[in-house]
Structures are given as C-alpha cells and as structure tokens.
PDB file of N, CA and C in Angstrom:
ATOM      1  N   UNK A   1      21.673  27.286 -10.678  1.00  0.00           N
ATOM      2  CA  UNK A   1      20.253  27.356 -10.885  1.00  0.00           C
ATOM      3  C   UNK A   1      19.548  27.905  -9.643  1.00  0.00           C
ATOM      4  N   UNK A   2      19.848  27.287  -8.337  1.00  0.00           N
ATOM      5  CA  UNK A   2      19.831  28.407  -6.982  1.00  0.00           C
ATOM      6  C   UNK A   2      19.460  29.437  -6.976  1.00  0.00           C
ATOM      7  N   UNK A   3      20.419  30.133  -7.756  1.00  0.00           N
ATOM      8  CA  UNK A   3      20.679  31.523  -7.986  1.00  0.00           C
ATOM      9  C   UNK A   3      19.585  32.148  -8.774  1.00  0.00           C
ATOM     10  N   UNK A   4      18.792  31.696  -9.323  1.00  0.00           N
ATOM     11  CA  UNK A   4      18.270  32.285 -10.636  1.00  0.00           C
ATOM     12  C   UNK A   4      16.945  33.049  -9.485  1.00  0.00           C
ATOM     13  N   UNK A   5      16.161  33.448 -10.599  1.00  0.00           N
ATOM     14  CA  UNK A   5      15.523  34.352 -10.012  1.00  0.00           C
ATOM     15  C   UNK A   5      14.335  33.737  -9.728  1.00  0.00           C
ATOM     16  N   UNK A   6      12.933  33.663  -8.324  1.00  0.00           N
ATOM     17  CA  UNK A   6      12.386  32.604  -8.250  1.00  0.00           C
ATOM     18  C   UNK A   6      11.666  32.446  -8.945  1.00  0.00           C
ATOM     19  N   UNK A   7      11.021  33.294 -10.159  1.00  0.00           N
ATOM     20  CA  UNK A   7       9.897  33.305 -10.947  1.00  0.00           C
ATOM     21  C   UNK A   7      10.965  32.344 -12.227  1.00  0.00           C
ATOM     22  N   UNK A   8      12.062  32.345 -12.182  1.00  0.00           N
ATOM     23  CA  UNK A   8      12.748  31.495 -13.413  1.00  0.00           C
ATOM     24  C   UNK A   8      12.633  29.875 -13.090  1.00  0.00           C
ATOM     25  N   UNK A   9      13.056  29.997 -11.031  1.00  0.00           N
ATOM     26  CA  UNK A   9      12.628  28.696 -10.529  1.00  0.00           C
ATOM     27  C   UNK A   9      11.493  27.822 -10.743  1.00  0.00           C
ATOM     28  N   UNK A  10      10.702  29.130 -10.598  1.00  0.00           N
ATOM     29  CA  UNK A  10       9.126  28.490 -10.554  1.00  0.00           C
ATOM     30  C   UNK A  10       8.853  27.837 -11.838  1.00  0.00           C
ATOM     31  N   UNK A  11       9.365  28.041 -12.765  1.00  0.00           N
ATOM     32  CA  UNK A  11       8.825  28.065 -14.334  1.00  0.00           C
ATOM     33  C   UNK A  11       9.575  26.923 -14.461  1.00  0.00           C
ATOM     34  N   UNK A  12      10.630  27.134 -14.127  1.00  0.00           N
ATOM     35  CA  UNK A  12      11.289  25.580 -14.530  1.00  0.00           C
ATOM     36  C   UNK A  12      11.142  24.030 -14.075  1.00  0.00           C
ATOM     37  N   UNK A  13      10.685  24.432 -12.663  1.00  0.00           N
ATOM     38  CA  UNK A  13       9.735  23.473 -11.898  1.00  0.00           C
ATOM     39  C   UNK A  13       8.564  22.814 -12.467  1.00  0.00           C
ATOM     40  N   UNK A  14       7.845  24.080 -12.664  1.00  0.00           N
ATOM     41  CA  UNK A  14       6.537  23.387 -13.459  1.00  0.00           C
ATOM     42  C   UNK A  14       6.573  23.080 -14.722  1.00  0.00           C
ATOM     43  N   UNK A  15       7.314  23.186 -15.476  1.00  0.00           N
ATOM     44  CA  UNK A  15       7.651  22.461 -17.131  1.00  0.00           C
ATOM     45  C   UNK A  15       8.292  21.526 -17.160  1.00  0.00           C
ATOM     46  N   UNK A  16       9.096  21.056 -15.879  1.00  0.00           N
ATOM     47  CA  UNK A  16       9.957  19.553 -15.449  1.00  0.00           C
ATOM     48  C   UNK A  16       8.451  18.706 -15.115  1.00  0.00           C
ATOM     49  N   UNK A  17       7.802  19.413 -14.217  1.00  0.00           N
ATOM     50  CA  UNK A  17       6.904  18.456 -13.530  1.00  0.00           C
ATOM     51  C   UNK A  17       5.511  17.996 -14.886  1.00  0.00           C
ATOM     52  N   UNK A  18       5.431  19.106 -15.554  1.00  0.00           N
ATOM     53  CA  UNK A  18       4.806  18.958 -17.000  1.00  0.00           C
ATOM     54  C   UNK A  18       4.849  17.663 -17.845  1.00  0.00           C
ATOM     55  N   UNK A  19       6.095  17.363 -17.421  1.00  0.00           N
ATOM     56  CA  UNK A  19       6.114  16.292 -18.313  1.00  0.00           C
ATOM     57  C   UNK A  19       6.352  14.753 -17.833  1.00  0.00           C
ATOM     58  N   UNK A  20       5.676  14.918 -16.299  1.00  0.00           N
ATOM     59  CA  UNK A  20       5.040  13.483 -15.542  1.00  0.00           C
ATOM     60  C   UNK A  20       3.651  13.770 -15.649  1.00  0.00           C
ATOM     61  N   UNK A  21       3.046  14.835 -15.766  1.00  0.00           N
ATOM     62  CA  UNK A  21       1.703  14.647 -15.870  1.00  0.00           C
ATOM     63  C   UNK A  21       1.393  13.403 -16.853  1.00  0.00           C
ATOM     64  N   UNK A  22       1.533  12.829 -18.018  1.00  0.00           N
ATOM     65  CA  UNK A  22       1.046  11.782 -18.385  1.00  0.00           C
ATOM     66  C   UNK A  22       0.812  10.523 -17.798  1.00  0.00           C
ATOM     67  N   UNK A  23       2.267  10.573 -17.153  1.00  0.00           N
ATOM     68  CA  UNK A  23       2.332   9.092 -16.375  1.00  0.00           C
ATOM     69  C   UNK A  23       1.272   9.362 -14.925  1.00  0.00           C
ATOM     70  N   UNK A  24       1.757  10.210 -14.786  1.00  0.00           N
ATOM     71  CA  UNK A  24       0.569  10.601 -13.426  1.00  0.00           C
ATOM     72  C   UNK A  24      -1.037   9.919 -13.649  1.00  0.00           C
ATOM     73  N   UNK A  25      -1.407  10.764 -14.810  1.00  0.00           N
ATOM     74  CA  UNK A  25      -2.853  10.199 -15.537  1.00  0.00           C
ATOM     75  C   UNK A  25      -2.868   8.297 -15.805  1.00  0.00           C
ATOM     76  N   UNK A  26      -1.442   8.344 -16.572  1.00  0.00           N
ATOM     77  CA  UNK A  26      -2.008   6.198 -16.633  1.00  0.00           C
ATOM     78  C   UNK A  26      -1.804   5.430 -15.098  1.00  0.00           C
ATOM     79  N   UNK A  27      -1.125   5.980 -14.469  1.00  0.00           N
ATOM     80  CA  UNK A  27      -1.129   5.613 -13.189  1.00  0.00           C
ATOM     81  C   UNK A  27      -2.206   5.539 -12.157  1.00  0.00           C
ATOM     82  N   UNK A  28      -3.076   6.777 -12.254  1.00  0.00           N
ATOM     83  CA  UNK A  28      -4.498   7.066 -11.706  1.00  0.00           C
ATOM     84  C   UNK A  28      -5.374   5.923 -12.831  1.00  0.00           C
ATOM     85  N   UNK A  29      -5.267   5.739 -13.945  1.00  0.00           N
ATOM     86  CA  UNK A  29      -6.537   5.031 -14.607  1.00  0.00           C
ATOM     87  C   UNK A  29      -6.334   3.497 -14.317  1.00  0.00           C
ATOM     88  N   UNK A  30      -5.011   2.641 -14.034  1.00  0.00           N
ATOM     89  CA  UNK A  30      -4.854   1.487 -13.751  1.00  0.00           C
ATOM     90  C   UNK A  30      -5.203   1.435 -12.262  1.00  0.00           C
ATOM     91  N   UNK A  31      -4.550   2.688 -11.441  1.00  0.00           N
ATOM     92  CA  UNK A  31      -5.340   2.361 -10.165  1.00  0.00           C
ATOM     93  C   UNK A  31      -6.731   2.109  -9.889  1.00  0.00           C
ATOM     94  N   UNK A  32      -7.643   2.759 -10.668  1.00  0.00           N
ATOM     95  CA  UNK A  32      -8.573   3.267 -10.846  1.00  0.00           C
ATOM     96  C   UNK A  32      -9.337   1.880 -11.434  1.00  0.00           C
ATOM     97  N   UNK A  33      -8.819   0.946 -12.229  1.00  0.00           N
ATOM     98  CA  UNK A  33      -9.344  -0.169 -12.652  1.00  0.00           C
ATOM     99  C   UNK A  33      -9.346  -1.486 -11.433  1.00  0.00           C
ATOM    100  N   UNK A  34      -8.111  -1.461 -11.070  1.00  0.00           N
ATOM    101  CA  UNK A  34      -7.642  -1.872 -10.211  1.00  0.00           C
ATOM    102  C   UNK A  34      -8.351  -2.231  -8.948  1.00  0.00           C
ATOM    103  N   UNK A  35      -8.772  -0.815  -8.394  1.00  0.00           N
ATOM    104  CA  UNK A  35      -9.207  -0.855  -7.009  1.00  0.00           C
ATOM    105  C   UNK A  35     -10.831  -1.160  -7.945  1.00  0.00           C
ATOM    106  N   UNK A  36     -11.239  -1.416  -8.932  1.00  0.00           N
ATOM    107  CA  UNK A  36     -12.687  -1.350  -9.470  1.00  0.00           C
ATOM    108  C   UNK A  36     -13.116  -2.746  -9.148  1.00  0.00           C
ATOM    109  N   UNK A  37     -11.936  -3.503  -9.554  1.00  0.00           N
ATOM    110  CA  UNK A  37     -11.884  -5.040  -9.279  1.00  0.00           C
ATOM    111  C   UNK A  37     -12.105  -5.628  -7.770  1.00  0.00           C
ATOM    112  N   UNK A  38     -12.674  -5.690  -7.180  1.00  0.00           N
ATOM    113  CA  UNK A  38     -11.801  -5.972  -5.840  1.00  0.00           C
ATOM    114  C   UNK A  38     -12.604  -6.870  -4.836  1.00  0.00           C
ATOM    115  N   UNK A  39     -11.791  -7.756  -4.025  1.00  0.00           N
ATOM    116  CA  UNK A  39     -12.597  -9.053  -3.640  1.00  0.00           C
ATOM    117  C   UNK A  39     -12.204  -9.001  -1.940  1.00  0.00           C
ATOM    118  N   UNK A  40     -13.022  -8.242  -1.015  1.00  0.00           N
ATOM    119  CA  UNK A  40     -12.769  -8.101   0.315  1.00  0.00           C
ATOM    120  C   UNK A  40     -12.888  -9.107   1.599  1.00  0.00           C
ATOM    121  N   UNK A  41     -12.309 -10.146   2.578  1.00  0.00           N
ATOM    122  CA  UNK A  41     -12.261 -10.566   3.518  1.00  0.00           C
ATOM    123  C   UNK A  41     -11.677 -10.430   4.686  1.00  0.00           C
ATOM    124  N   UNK A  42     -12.528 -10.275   5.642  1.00  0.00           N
ATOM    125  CA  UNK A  42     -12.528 -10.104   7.062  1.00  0.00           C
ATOM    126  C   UNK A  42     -11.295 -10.764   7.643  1.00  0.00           C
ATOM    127  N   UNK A  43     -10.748 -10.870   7.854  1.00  0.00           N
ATOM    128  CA  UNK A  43      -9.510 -11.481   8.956  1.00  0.00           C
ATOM    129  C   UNK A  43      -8.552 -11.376  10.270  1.00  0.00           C
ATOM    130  N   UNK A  44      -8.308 -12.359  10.975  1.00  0.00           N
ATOM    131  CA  UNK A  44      -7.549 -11.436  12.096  1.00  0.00           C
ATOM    132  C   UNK A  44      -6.187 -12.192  12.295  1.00  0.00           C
ATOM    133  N   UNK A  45      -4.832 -11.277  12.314  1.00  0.00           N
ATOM    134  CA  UNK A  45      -3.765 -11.425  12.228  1.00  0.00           C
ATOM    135  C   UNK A  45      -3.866 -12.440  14.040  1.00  0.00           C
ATOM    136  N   UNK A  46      -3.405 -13.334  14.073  1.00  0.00           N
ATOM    137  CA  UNK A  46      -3.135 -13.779  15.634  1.00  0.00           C
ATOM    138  C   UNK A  46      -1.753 -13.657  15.588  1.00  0.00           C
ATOM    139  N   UNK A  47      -1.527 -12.893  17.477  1.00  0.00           N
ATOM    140  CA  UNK A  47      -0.217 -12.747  17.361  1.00  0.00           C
ATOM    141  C   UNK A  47       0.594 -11.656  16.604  1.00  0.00           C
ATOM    142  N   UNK A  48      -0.210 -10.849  15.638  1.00  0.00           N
ATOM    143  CA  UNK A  48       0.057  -9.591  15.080  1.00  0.00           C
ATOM    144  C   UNK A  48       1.038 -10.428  13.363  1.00  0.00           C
ATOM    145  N   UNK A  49       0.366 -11.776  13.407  1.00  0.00           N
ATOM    146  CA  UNK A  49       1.116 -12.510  12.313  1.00  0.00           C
ATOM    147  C   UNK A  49      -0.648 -12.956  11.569  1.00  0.00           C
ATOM    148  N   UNK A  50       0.139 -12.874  10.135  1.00  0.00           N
ATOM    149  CA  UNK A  50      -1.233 -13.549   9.211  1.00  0.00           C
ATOM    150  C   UNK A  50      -0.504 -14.156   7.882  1.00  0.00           C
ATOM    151  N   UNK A  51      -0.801 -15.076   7.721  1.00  0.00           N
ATOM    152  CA  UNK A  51      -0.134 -15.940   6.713  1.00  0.00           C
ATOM    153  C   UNK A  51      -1.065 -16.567   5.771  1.00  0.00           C
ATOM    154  N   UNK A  52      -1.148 -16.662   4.656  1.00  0.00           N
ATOM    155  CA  UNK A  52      -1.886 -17.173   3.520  1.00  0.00           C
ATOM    156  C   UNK A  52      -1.132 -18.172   2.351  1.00  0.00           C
ATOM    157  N   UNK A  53      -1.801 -19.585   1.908  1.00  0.00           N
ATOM    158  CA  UNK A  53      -1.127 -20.060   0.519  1.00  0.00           C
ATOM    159  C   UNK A  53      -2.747 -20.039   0.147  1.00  0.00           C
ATOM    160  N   UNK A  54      -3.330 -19.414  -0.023  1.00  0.00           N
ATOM    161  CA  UNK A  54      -4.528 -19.681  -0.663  1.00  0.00           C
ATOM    162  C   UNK A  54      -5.296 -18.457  -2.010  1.00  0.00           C
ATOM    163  N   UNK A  55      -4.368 -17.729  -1.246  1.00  0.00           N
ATOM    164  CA  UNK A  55      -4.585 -16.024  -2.098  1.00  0.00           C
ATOM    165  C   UNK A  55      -4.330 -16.628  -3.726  1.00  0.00           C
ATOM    166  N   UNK A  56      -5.884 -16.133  -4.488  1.00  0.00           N
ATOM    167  CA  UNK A  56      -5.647 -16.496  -5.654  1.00  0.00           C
ATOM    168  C   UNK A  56      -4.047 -15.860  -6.554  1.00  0.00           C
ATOM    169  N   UNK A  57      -3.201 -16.947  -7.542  1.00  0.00           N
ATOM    170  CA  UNK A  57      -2.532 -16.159  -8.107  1.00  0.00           C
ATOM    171  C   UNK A  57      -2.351 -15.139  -8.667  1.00  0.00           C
ATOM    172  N   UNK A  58      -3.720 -14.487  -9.250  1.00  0.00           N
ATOM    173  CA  UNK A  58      -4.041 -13.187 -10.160  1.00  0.00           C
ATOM    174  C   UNK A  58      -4.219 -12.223  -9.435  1.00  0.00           C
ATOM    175  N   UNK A  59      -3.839 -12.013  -8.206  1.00  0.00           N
ATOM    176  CA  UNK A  59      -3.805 -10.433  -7.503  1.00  0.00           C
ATOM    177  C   UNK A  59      -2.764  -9.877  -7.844  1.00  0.00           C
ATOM    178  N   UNK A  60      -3.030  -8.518  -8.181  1.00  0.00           N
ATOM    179  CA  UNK A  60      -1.650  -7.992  -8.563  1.00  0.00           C
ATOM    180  C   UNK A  60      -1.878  -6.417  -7.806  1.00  0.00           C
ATOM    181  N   UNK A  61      -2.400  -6.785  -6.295  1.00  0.00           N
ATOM    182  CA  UNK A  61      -2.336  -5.726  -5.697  1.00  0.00           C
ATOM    183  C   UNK A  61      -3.278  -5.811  -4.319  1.00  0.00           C
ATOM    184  N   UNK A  62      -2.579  -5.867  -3.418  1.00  0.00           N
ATOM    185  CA  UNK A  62      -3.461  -5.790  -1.749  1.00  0.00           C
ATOM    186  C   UNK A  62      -3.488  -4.443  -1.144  1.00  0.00           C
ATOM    187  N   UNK A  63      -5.109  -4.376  -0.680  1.00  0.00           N
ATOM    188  CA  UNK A  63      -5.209  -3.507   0.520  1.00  0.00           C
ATOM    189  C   UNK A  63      -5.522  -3.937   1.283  1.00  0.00           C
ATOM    190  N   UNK A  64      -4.980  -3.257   2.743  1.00  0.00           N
ATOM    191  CA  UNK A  64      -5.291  -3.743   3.812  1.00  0.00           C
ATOM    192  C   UNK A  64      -5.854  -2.389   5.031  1.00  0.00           C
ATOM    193  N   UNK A  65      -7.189  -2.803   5.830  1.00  0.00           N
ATOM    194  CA  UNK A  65      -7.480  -1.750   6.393  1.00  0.00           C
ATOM    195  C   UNK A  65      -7.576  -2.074   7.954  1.00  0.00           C
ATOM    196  N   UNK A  66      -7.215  -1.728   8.826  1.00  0.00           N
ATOM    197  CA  UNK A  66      -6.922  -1.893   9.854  1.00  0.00           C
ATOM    198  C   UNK A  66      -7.492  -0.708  11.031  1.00  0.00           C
ATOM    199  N   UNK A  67      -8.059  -0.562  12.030  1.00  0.00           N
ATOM    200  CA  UNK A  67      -8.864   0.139  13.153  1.00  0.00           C
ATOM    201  C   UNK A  67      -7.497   0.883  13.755  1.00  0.00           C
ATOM    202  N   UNK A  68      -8.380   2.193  13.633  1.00  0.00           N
ATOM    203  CA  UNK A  68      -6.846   2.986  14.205  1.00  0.00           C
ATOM    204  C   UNK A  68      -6.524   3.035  15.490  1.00  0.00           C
ATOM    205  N   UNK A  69      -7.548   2.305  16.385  1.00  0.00           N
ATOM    206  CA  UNK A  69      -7.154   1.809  17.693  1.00  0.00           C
ATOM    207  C   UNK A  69      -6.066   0.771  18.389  1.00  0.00           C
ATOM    208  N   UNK A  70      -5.918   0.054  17.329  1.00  0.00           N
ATOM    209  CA  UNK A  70      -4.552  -0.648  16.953  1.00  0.00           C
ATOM    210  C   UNK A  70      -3.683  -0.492  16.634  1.00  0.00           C
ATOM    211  N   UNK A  71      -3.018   0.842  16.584  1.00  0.00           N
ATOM    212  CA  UNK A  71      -1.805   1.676  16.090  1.00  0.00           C
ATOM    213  C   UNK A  71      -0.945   0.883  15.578  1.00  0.00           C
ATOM    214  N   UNK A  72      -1.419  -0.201  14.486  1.00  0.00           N
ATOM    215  CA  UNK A  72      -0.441  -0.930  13.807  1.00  0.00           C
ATOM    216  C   UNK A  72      -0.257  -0.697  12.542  1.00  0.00           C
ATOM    217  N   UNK A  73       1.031  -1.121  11.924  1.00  0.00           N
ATOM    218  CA  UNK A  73       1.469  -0.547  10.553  1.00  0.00           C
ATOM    219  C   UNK A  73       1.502  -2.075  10.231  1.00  0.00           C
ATOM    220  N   UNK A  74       0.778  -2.547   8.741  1.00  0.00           N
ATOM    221  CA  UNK A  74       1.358  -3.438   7.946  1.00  0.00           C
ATOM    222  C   UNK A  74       2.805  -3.559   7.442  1.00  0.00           C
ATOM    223  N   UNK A  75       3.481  -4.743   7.409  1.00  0.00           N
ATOM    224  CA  UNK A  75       4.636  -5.545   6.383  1.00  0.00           C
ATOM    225  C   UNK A  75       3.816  -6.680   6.054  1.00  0.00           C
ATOM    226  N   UNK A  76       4.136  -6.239   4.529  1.00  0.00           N
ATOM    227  CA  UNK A  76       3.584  -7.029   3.876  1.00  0.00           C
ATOM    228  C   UNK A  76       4.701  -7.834   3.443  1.00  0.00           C
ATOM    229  N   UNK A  77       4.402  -8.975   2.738  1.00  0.00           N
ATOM    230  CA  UNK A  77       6.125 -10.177   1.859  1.00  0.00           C
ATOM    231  C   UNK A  77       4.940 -11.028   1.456  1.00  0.00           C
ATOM    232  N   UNK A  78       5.427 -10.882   0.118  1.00  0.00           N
ATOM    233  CA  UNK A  78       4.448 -12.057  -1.005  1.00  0.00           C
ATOM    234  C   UNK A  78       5.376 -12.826  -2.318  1.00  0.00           C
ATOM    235  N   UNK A  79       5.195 -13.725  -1.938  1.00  0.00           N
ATOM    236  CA  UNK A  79       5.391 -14.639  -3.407  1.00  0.00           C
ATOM    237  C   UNK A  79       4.536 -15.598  -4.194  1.00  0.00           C
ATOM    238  N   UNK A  80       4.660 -16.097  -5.612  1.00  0.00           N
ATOM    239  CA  UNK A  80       3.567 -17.244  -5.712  1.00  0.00           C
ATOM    240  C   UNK A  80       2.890 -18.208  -4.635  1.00  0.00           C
ATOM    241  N   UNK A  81       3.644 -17.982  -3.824  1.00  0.00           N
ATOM    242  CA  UNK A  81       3.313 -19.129  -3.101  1.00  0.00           C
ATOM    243  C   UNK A  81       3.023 -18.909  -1.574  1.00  0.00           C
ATOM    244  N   UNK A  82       2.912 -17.594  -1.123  1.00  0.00           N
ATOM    245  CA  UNK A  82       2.467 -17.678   0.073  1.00  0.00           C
ATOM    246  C   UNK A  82       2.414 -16.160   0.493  1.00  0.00           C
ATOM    247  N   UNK A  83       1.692 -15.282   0.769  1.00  0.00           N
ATOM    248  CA  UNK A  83       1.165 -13.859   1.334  1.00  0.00           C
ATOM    249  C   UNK A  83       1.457 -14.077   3.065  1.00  0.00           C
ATOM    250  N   UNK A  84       2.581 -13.054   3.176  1.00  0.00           N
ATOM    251  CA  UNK A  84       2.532 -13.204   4.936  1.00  0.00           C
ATOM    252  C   UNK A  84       2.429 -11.844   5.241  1.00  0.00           C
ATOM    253  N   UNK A  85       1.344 -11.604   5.945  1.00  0.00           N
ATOM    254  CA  UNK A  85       1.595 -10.635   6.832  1.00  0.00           C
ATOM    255  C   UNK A  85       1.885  -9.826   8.312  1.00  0.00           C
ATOM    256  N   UNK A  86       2.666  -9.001   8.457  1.00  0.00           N
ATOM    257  CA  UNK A  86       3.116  -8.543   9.734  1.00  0.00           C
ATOM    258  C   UNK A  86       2.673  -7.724  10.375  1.00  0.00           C
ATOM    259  N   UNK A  87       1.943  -7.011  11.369  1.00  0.00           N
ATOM    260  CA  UNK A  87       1.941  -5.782  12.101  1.00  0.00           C
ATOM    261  C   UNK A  87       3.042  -5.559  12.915  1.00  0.00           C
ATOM    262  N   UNK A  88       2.919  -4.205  12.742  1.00  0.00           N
ATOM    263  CA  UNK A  88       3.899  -3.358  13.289  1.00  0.00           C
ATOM    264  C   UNK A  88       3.380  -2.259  14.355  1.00  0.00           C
ATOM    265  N   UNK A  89       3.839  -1.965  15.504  1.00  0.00           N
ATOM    266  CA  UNK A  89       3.486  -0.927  16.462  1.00  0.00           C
ATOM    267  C   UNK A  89       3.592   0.481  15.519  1.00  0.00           C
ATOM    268  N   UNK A  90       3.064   0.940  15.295  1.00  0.00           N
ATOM    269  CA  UNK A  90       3.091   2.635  15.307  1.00  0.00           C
ATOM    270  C   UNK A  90       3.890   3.346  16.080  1.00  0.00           C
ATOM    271  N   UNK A  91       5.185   3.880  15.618  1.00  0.00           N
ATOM    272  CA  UNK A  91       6.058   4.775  16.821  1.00  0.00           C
ATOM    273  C   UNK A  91       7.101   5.571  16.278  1.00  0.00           C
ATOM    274  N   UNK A  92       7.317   6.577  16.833  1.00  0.00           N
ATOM    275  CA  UNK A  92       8.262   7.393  16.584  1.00  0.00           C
ATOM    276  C   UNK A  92       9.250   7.319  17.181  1.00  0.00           C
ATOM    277  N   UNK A  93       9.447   6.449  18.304  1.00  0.00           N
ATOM    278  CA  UNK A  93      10.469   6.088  18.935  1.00  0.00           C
ATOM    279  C   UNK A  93      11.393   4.734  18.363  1.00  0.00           C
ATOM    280  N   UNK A  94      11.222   3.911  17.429  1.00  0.00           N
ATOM    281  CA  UNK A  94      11.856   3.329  16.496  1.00  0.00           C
ATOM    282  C   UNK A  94      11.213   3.158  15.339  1.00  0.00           C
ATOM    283  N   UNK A  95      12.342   3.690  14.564  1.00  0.00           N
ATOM    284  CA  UNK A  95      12.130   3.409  13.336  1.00  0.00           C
ATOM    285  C   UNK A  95      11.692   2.560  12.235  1.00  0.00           C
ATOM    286  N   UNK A  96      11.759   1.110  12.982  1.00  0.00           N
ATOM    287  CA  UNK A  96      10.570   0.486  11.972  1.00  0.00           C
ATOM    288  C   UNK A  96       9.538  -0.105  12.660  1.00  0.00           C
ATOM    289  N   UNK A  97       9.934  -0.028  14.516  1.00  0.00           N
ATOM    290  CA  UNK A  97       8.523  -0.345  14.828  1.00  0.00           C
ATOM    291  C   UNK A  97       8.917  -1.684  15.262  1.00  0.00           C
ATOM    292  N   UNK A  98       8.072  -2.130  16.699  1.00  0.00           N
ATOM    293  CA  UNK A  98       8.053  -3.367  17.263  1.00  0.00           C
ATOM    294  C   UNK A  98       7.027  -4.115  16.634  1.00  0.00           C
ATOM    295  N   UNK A  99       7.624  -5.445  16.705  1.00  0.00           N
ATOM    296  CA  UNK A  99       6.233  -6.046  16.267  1.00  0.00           C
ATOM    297  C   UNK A  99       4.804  -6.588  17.389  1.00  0.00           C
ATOM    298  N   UNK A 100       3.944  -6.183  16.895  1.00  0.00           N
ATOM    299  CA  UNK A 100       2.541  -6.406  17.582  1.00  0.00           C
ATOM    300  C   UNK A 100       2.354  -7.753  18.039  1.00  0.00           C
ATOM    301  N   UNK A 101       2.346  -7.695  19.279  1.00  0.00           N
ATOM    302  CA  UNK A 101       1.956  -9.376  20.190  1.00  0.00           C
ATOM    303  C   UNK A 101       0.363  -9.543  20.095  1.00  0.00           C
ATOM    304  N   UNK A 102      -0.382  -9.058  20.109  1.00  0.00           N
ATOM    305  CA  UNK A 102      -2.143  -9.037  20.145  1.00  0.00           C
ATOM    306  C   UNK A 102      -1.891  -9.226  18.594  1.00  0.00           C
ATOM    307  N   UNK A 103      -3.572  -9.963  19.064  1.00  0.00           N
ATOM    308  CA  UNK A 103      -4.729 -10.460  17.831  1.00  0.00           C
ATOM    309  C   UNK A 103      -5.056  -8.848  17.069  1.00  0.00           C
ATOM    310  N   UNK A 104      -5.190  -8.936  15.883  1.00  0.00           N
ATOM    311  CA  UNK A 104      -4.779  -7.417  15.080  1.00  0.00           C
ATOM    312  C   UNK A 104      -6.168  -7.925  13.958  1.00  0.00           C
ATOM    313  N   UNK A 105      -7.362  -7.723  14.263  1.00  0.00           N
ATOM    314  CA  UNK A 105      -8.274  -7.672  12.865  1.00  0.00           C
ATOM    315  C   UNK A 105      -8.404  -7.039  11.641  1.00  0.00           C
ATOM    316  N   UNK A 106      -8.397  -7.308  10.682  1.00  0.00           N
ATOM    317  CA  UNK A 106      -8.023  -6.589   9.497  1.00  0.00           C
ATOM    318  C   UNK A 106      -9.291  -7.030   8.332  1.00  0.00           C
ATOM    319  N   UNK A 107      -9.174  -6.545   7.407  1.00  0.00           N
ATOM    320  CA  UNK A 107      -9.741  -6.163   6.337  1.00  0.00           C
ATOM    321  C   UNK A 107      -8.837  -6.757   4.943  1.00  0.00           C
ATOM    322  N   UNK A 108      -8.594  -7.306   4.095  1.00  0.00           N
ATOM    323  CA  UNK A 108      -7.913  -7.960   3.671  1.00  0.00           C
ATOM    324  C   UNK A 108      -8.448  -7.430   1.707  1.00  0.00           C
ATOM    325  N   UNK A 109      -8.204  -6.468   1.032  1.00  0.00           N
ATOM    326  CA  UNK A 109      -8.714  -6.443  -0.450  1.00  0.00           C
ATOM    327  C   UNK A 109      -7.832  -7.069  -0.968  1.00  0.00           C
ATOM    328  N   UNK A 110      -8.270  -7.863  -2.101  1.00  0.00           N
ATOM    329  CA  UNK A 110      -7.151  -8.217  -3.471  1.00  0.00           C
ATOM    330  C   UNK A 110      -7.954  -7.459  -4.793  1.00  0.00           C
ATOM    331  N   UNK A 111      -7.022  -6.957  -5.295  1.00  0.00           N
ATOM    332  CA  UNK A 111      -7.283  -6.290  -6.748  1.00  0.00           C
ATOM    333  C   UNK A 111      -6.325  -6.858  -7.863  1.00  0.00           C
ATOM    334  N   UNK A 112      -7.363  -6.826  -8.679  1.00  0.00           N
ATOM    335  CA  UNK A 112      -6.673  -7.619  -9.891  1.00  0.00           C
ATOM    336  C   UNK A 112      -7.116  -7.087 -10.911  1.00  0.00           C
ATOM    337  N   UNK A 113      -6.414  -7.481 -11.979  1.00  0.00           N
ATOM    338  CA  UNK A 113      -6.971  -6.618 -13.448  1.00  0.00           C
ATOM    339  C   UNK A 113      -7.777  -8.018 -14.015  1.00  0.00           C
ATOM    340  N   UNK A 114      -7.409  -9.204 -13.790  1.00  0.00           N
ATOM    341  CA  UNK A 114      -8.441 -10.410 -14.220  1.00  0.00           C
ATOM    342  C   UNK A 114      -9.356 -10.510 -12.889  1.00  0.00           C
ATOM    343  N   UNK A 115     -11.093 -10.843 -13.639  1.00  0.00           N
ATOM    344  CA  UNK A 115     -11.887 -10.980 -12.766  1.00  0.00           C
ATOM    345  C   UNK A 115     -11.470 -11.848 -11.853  1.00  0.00           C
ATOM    346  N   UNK A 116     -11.867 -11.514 -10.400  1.00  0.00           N
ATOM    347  CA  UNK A 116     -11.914 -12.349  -9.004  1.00  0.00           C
ATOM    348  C   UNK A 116     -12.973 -13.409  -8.655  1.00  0.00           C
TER     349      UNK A 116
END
C-alpha cells in the first residue's frame, strides 16, 4: 500500500478516517454537555499532594487548571471513595517527572451529566 500512488494514499486515508467522523461528533456533544455541567473550587495541593473523600459520587469527569508558573503536570487516581491528586515537575529530562515539593494552587472542575 506504500507503494501506491499518493493521490491513491490520500483517498484511502480520508475514507478510513470518514468513518470516525461520527464518533468524533458524539464525542464532541457529550463533551460538550459535560463541560456544560460544571461545579468549580479553588484549592491548593500542599506539598504538591491533594487528596479528597468528599468529591460528590456523580462526577464522571475532572478538570484541573493550574498557573503555568508552576510547571506542574497533574496525576490524577480516583475511586468511589477517594480523589488523590499529584503534581508533577514539567521536564524533558525525565520522563514522568519529579514530584513537586511546594504548595501547588489549583482550580479543581467536576462535570457530570447529573446536576451538581
């Protein structure tokens, strides 16, 4: 298929990809409901650690926004029963990143498809 000629490439590309466009579309409209829902609090990771059992059960989706002066990356780990979160250093020098010793303020959304 390599081989073929690129206008055969091209064509075949876009008639493969043709047929995620649907899912593409329900994917954008649940996001789209999703982020419509949404219940925002202020918080600050101490220690570059933030831990929650209080997060209502009906989130079925977190954002988190963070100051880019803090070159930290979220890990997130959630179960019924407890939302923890991690910062991470920003780096290209390891691959997943040290974890953040400083107080890390954040922004905390839950989105849900049942009202908040």
């Amino acid at each position: 298929w390599q081989r073929q000629p690129h206008e055969h490439r091209l064509a075949d590309l876009q008639k493969w990809a043709a047929t995620l466009l649907p899912t593409q579309e329900a994917v954008g409209i649940l996001l789209a409901i999703l982020r419509g829902n949404t219940a925002a609090v202020d918080c600050v990771a101490q220690k570059g650690s933030y831990q929650s059992s209080s997060l209502a059960q009906s989130i079925h989706m977190l954002t988190i926004e963070v100051g880019m002066q803090y070159q930290a990356l979220p890990e997130i780990s959630a179960n019924k029963y407890v939302t923890h979160i991690r910062f991470l250093e920003a780096s290209q020098e390891h691959a997943r990143g040290r974890p953040v010793t400083g107080d890390v303020p954040f922004k905390l959304m839950m989105c849900s498809f049942d009202p908040i």
